[in-house]
PDB file of N, CA and C in Angstrom:
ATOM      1  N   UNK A   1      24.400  -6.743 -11.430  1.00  0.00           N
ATOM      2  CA  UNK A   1      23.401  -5.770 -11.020  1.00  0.00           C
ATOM      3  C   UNK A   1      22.101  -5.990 -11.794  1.00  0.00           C
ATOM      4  N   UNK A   2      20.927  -5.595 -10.620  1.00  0.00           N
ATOM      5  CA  UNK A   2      20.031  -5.966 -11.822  1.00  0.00           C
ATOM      6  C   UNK A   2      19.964  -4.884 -12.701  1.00  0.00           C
ATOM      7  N   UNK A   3      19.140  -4.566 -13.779  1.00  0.00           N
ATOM      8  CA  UNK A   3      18.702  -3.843 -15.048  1.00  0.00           C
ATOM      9  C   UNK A   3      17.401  -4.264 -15.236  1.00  0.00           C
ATOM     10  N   UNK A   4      16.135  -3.364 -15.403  1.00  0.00           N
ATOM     11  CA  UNK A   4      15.269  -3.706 -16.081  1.00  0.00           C
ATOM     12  C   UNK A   4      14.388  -2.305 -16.837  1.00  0.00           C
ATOM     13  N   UNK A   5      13.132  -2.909 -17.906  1.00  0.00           N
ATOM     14  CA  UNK A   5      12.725  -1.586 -17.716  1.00  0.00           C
ATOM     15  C   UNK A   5      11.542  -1.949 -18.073  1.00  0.00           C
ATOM     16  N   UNK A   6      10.716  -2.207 -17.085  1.00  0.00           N
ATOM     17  CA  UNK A   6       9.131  -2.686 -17.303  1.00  0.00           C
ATOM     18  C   UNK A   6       8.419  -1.645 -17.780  1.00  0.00           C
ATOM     19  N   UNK A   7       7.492  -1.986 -18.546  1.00  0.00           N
ATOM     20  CA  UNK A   7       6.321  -1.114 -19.661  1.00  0.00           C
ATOM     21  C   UNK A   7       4.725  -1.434 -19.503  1.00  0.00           C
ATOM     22  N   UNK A   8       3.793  -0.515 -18.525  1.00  0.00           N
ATOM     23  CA  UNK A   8       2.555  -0.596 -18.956  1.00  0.00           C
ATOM     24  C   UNK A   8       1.828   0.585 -19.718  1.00  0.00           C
ATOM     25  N   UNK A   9       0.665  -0.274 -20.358  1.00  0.00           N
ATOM     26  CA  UNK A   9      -0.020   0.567 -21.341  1.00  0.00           C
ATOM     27  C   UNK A   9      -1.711   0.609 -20.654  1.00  0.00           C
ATOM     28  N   UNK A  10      -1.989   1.396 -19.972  1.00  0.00           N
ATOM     29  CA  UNK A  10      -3.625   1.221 -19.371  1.00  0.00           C
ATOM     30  C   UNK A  10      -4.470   2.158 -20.836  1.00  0.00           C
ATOM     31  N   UNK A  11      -5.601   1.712 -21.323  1.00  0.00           N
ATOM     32  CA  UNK A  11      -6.423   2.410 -22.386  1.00  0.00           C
ATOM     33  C   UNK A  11      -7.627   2.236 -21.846  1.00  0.00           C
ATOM     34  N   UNK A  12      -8.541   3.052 -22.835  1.00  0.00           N
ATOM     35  CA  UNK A  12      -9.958   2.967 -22.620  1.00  0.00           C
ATOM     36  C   UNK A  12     -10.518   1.769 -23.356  1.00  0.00           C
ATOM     37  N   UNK A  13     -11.967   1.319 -22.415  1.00  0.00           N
ATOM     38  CA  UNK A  13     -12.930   0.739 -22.670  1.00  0.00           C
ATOM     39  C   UNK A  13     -13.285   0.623 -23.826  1.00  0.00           C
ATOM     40  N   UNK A  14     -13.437   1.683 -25.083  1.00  0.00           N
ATOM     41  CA  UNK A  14     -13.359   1.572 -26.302  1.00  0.00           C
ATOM     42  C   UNK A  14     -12.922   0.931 -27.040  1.00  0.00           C
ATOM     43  N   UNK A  15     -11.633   0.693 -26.634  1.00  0.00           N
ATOM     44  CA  UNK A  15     -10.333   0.110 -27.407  1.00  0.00           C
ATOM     45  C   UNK A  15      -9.939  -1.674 -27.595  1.00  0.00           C
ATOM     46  N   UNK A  16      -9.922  -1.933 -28.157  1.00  0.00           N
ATOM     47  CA  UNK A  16      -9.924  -3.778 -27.577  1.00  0.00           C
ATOM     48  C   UNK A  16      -7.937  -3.553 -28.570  1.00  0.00           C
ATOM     49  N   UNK A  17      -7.056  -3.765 -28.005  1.00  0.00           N
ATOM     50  CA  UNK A  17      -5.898  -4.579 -28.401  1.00  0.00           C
ATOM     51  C   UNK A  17      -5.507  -5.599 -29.187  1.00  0.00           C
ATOM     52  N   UNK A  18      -4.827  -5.386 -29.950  1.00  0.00           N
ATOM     53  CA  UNK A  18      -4.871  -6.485 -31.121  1.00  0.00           C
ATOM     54  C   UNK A  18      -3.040  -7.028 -30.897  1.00  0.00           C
ATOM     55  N   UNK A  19      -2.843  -6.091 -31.711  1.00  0.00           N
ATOM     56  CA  UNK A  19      -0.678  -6.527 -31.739  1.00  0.00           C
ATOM     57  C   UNK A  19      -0.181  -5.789 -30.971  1.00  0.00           C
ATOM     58  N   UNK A  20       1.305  -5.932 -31.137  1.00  0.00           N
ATOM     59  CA  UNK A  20       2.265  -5.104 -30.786  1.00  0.00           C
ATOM     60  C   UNK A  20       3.859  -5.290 -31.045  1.00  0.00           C
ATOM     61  N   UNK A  21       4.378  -4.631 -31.691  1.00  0.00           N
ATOM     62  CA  UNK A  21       5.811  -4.821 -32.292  1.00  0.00           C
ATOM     63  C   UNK A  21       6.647  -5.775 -31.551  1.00  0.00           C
ATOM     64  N   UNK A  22       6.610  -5.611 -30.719  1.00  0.00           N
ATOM     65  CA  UNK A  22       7.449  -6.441 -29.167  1.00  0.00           C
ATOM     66  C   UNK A  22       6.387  -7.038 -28.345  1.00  0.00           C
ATOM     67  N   UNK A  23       5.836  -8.926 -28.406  1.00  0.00           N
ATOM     68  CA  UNK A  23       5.066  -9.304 -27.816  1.00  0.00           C
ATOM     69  C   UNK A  23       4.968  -9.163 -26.400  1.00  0.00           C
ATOM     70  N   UNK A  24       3.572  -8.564 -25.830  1.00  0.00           N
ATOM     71  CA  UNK A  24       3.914  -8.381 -24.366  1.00  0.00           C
ATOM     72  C   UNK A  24       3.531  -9.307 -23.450  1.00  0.00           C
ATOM     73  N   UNK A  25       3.950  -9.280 -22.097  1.00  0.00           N
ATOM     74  CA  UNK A  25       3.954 -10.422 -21.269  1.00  0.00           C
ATOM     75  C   UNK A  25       2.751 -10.829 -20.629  1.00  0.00           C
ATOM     76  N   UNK A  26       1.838  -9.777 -20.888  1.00  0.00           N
ATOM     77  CA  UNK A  26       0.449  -9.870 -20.347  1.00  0.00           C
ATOM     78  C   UNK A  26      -0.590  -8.544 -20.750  1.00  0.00           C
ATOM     79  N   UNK A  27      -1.583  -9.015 -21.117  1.00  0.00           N
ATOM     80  CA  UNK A  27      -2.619  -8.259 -21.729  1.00  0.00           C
ATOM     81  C   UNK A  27      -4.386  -8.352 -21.115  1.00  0.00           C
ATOM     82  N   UNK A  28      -4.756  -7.945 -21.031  1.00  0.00           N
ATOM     83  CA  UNK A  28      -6.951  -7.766 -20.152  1.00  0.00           C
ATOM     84  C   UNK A  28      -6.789  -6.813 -19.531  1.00  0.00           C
ATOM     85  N   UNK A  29      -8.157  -6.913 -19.483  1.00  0.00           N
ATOM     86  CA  UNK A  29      -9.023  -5.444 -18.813  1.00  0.00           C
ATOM     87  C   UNK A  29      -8.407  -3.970 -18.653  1.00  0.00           C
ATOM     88  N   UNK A  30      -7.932  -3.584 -20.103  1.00  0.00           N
ATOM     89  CA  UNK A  30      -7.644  -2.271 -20.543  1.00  0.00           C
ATOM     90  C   UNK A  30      -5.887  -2.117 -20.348  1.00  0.00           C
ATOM     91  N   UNK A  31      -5.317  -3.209 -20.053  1.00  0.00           N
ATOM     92  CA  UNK A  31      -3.850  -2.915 -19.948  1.00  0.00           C
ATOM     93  C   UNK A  31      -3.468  -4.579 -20.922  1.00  0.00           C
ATOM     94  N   UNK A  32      -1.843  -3.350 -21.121  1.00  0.00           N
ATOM     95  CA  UNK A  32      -1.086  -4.437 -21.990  1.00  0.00           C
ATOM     96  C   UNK A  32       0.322  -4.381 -21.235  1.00  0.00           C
ATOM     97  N   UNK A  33       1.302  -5.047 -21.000  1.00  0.00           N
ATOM     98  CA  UNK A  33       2.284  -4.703 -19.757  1.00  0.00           C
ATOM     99  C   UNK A  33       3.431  -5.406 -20.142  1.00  0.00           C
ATOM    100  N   UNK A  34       4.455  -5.378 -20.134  1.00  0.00           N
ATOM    101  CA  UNK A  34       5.512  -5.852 -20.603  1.00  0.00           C
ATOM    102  C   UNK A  34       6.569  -5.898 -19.470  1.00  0.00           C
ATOM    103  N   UNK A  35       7.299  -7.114 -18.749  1.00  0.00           N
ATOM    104  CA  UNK A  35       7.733  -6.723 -17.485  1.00  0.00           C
ATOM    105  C   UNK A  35       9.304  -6.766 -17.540  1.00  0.00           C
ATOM    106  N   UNK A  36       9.880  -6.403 -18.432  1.00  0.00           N
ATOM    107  CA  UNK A  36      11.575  -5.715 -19.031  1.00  0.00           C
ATOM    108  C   UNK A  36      11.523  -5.767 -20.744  1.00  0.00           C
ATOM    109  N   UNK A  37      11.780  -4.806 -21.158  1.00  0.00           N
ATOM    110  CA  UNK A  37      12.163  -4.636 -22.593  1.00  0.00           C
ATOM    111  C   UNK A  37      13.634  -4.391 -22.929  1.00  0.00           C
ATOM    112  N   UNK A  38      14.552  -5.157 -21.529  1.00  0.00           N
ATOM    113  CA  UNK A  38      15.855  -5.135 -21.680  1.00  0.00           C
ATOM    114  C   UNK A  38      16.427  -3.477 -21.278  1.00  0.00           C
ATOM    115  N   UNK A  39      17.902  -3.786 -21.225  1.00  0.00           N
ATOM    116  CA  UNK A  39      18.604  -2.515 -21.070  1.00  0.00           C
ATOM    117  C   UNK A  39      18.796  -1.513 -22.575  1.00  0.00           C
ATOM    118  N   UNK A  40      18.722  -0.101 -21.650  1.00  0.00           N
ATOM    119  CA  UNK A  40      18.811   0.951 -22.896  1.00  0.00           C
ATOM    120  C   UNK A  40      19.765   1.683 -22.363  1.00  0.00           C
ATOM    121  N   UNK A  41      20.482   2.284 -23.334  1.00  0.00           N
ATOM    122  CA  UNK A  41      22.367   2.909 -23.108  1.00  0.00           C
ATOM    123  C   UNK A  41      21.249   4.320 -22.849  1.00  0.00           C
ATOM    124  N   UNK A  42      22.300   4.853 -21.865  1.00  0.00           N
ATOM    125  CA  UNK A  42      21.665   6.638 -21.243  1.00  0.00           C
ATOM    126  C   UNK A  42      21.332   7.232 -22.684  1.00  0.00           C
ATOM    127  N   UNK A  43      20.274   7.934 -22.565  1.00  0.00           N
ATOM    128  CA  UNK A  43      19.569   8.876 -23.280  1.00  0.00           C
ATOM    129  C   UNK A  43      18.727   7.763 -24.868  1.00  0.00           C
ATOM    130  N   UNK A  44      18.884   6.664 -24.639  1.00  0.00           N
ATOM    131  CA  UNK A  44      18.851   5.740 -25.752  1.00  0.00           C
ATOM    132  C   UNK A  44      17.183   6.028 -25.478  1.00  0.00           C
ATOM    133  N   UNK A  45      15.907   5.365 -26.628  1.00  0.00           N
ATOM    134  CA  UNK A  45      14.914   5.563 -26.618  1.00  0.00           C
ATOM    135  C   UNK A  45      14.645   4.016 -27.351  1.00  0.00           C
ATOM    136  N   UNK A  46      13.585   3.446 -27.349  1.00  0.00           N
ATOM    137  CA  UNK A  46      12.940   1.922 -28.404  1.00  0.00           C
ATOM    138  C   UNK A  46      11.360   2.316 -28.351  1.00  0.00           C
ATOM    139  N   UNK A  47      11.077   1.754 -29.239  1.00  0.00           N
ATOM    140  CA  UNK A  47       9.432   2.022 -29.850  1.00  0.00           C
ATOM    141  C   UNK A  47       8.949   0.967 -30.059  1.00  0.00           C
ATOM    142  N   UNK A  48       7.618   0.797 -29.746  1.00  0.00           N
ATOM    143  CA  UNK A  48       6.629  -0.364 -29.199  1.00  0.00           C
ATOM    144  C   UNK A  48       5.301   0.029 -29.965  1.00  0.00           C
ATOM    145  N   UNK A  49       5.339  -0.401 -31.456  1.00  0.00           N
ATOM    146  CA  UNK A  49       4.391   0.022 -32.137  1.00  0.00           C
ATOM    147  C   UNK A  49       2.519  -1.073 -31.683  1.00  0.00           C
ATOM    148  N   UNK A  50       1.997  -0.293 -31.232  1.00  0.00           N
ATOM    149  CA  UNK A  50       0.488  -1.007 -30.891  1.00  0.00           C
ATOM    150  C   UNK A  50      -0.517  -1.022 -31.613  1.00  0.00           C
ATOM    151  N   UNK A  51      -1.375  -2.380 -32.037  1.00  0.00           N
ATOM    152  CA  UNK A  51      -2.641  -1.866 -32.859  1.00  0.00           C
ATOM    153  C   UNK A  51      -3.660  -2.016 -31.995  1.00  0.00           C
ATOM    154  N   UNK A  52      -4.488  -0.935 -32.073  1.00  0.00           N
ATOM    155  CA  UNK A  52      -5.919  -1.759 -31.249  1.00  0.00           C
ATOM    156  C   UNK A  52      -7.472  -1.694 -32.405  1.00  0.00           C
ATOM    157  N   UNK A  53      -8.299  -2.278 -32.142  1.00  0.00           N
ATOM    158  CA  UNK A  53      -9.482  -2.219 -32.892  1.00  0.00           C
ATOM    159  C   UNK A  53     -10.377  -1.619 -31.773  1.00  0.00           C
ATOM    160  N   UNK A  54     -11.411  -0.271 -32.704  1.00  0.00           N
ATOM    161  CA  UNK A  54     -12.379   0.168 -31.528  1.00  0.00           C
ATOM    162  C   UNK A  54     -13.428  -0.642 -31.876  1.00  0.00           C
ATOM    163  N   UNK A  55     -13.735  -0.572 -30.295  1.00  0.00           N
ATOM    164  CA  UNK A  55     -15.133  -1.532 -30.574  1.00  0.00           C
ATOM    165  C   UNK A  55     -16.159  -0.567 -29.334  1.00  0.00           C
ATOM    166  N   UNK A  56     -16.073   0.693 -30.016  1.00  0.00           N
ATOM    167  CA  UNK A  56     -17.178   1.343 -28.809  1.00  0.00           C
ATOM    168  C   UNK A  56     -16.746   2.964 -29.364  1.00  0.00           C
ATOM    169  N   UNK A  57     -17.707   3.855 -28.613  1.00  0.00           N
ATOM    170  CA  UNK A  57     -17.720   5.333 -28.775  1.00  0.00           C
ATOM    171  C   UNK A  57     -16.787   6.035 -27.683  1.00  0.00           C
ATOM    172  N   UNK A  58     -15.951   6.768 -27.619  1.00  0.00           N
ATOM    173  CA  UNK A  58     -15.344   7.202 -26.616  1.00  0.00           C
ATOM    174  C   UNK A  58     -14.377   8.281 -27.386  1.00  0.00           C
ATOM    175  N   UNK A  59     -14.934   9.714 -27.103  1.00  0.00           N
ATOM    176  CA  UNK A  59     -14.036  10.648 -28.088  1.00  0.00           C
ATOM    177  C   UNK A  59     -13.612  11.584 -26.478  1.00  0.00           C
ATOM    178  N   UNK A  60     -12.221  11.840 -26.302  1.00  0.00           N
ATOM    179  CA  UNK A  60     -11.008  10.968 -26.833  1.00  0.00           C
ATOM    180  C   UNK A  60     -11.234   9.856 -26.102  1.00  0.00           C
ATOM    181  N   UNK A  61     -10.701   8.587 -26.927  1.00  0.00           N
ATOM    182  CA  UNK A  61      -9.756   7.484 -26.269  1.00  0.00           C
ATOM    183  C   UNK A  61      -8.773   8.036 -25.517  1.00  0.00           C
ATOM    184  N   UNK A  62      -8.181   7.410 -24.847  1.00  0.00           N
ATOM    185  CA  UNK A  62      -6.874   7.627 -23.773  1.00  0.00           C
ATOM    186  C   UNK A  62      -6.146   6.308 -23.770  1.00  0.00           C
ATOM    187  N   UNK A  63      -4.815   6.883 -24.067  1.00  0.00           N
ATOM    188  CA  UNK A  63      -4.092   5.319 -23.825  1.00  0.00           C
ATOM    189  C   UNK A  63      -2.991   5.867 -22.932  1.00  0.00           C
ATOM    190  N   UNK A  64      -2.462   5.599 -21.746  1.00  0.00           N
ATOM    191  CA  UNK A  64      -1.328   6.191 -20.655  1.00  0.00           C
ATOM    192  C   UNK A  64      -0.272   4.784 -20.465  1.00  0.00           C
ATOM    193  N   UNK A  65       1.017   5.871 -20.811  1.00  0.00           N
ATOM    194  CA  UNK A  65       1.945   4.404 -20.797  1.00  0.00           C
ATOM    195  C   UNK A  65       2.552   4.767 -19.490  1.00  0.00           C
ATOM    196  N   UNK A  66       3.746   4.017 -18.750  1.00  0.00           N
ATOM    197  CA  UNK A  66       3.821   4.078 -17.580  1.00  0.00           C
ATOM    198  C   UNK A  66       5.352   3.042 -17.815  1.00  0.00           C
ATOM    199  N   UNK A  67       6.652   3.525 -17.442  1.00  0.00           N
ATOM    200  CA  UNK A  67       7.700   3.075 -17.119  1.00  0.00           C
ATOM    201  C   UNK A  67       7.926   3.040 -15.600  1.00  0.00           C
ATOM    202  N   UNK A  68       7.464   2.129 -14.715  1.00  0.00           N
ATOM    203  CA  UNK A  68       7.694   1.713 -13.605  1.00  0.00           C
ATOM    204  C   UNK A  68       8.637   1.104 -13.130  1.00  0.00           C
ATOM    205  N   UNK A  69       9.447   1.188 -11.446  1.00  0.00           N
ATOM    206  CA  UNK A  69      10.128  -0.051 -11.002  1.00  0.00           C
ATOM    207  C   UNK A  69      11.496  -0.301 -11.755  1.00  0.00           C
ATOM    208  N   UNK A  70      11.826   0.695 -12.383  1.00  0.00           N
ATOM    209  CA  UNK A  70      13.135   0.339 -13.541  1.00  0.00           C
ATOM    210  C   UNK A  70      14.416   0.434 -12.633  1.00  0.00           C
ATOM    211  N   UNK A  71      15.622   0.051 -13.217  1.00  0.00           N
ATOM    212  CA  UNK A  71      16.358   0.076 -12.784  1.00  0.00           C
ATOM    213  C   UNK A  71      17.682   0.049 -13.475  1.00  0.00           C
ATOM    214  N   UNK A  72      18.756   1.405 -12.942  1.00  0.00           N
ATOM    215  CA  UNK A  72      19.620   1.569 -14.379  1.00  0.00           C
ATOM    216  C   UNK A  72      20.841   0.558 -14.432  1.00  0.00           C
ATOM    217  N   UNK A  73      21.752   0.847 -15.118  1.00  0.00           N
ATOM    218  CA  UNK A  73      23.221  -0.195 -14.406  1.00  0.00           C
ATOM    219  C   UNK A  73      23.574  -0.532 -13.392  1.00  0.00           C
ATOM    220  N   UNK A  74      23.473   0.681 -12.396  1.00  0.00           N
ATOM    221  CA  UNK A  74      24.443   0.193 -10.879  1.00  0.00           C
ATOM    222  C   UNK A  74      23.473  -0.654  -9.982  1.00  0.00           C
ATOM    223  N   UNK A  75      22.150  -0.645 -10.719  1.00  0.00           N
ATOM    224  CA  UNK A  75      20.783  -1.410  -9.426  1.00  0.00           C
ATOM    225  C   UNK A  75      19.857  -0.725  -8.863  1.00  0.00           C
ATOM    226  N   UNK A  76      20.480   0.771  -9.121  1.00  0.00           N
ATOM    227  CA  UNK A  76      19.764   1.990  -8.917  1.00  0.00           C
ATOM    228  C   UNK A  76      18.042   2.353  -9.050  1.00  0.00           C
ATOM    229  N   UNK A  77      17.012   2.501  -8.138  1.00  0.00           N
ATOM    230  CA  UNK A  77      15.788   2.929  -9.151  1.00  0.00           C
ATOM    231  C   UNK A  77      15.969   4.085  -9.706  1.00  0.00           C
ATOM    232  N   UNK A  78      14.746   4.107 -11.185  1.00  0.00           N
ATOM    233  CA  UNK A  78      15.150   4.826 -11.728  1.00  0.00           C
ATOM    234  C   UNK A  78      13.494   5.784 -11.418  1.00  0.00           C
ATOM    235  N   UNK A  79      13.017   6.984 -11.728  1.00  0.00           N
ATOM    236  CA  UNK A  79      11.936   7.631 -11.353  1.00  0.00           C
ATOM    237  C   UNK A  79      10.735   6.663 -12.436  1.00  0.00           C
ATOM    238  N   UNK A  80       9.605   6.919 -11.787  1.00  0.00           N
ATOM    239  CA  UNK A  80       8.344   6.860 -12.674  1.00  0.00           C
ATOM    240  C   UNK A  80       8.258   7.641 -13.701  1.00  0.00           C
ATOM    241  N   UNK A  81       8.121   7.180 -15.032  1.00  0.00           N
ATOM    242  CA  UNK A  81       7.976   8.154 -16.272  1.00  0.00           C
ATOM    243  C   UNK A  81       6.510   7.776 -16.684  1.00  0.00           C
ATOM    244  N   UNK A  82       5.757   8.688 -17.173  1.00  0.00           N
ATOM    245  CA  UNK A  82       4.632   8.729 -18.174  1.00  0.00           C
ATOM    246  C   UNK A  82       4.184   9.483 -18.860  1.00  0.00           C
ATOM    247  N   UNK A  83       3.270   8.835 -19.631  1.00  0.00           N
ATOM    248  CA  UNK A  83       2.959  10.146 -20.852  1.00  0.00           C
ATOM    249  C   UNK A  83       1.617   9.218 -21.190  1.00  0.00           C
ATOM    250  N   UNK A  84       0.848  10.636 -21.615  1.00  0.00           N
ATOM    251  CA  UNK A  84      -0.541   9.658 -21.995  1.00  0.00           C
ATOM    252  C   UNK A  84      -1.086  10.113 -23.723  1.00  0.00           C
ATOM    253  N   UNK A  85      -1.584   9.842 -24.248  1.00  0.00           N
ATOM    254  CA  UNK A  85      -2.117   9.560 -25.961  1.00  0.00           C
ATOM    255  C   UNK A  85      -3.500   9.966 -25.485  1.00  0.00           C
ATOM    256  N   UNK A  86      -3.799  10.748 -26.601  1.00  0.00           N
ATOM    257  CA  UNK A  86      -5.627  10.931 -26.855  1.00  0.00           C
ATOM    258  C   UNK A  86      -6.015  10.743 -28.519  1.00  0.00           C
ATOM    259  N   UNK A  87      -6.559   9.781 -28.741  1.00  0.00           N
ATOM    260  CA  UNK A  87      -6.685   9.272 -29.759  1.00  0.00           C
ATOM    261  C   UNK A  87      -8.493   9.910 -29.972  1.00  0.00           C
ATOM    262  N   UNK A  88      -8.925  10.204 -31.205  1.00  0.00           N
ATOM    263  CA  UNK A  88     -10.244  10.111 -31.578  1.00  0.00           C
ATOM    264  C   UNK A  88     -10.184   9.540 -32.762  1.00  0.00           C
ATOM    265  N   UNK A  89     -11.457   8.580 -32.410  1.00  0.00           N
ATOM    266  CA  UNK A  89     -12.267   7.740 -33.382  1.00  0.00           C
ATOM    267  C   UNK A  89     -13.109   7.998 -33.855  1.00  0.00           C
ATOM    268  N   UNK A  90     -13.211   7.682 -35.510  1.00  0.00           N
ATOM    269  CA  UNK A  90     -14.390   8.244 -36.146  1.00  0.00           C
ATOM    270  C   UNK A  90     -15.130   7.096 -36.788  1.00  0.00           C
ATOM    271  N   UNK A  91     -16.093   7.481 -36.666  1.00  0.00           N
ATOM    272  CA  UNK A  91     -17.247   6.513 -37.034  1.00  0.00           C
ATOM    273  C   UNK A  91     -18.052   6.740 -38.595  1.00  0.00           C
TER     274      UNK A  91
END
C-alpha cells in the first residue's frame, strides 16, 4: 500500500530560507516542500526545525505549513491539515 506524507511550507517575501532539520526536496519563490517524510504510527507527530534569514520589513511574517495528498496504511487519503506561524521581526 502506498504511505506517504508530503510537507509544504509557503512564507513571506521577507523571509529568504536558509536550513532545515530534514533536507527538503525542493525550495524558491516563498516555498520549501518536502514530498514524503515517511510513515508516522496514528497519533505519532515529527518536527522539521527551519531557519530563515530576513531580508525585508514585513510585521507579521507568515509562514503556512500544509500536509497534503497523504496517505495512511491501507492507501487511504488522509484530509488536508494546516496551520500557519506569524513571526515578527525586529529591526
Amino acid at each position: 500500500m502506498e504511505r506517504r506524507c508530503p510537507l509544504s511550507l509557503a512564507f513571506s517575501t521577507c523571509l529568504e530560507f536558509e536550513t532545515a532539520t530534514i533536507a527538503p526536496d525542493g525550495s524558491g519563490s516563498g516555498v520549501v516542500s518536502w514530498d514524503d517524510l515517511g510513515s508516522l504510527a496514528v497519533g505519532a507527530s515529527l518536527d522539521v526545525d527551519l531557519s530563515f534569514i530576513v531580508i525585508g520589513g514585513c510585521n507579521p511574517a507568515v509562514a503556512t505549513g500544509e500536509v497534503a495528498f497523504a496517505f495512511d496504511v491501507n492507501g487511504d487519503p488522509i484530509p488536508t491539515v494546516s496551520a500557519d506561524a506569524q513571526i515578527v521581526t525586529l529591526s
